[in-house]
Protein backbone atom coordinates (compact mmCIF):
# COMPACT_ATOMS: atom_id res chain seq x y z
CA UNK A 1 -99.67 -33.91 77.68
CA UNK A 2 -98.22 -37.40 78.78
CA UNK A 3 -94.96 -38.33 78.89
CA UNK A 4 -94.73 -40.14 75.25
CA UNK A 5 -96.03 -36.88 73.65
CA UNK A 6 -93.47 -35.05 75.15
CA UNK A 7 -90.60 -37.02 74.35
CA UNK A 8 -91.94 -37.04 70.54
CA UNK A 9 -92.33 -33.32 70.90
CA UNK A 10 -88.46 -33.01 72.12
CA UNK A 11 -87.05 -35.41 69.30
CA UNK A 12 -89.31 -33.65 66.66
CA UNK A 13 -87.29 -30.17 67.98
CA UNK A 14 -83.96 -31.69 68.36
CA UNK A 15 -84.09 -33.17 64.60
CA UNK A 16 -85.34 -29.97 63.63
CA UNK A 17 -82.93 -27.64 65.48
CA UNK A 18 -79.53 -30.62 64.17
CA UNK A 19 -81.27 -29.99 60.33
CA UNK A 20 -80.91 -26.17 60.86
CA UNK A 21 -77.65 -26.37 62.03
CA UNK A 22 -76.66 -28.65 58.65
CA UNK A 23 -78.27 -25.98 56.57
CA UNK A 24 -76.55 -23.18 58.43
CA UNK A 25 -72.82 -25.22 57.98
CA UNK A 26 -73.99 -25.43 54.45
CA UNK A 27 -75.13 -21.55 53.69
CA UNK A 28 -72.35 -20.06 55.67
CA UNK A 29 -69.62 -22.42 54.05
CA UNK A 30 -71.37 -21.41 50.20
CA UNK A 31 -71.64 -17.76 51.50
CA UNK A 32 -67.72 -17.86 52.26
CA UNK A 33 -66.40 -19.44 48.63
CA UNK A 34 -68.56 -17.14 46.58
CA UNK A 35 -68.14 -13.88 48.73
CA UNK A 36 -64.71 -13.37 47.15
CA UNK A 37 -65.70 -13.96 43.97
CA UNK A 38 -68.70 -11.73 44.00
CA UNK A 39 -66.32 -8.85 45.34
CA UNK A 40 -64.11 -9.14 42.24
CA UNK A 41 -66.84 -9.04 39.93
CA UNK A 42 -68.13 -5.91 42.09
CA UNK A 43 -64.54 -4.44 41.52
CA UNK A 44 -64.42 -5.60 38.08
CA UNK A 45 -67.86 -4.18 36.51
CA UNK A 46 -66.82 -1.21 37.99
CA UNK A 47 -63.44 -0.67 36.70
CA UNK A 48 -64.80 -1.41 33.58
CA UNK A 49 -67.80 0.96 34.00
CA UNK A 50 -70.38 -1.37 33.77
CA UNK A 51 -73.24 0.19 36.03
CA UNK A 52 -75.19 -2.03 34.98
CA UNK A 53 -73.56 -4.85 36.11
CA UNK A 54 -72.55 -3.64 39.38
CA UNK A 55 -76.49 -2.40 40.34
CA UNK A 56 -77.10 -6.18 40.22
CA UNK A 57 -74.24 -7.41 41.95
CA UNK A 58 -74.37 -5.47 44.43
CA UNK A 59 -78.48 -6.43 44.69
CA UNK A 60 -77.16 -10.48 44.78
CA UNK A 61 -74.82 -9.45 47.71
CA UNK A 62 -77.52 -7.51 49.62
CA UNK A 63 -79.75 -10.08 49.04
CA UNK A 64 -77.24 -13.11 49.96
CA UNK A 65 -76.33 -11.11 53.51
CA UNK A 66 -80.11 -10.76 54.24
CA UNK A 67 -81.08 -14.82 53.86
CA UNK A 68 -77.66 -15.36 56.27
CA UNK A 69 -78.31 -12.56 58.62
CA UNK A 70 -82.16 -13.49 59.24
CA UNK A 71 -80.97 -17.34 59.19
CA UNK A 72 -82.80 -18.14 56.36
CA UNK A 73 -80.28 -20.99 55.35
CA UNK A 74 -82.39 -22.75 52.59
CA UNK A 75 -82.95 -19.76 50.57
CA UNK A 76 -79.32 -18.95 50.58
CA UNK A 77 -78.43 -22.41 49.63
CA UNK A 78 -80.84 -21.75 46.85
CA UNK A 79 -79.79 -18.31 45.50
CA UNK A 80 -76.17 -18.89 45.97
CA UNK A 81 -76.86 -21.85 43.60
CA UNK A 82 -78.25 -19.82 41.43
CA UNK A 83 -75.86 -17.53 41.50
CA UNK A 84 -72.78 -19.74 40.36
């Protein structure tokens, strides 16, 4: 590999690590306004005996924590948007 490759190899990974980083700033910061929310609604479908309800928040939750824990910051963007 010559030296020009390289260099194009190293920006190509630096751009892609500096877009990661947005997306994880982005998820994380989404994840944080809506976690308090979801937790009422949690609290509230259950006070109000909505099983229902609470089955699939609690699935949206579950599913949110996955997509942040495995770093999989574009599909947390996404559900979170689809979730408010």
């Amino acid at each position: 590999m010559n030296e020009e490759s390289y260099q194009r190899e190293m920006d190509d990974q630096a751009q892609f690590e500096a877009e990661q980083e947005a997306l994880r700033e982005i998820a994380c910061a989404k994840y944080e306004d809506y976690k308090p929310l979801l937790d009422e609604m949690i609290k509230h479908s259950l006070d109000i005996g909505q099983i229902d309800m609470y089955d699939l928040l609690i699935d949206s939750k579950e599913k949110l924590e996955k997509f942040i824990s495995e770093s999989e910051w574009r599909e947390a963007i996404e559900f979170t948007d689809k979730l408010m």
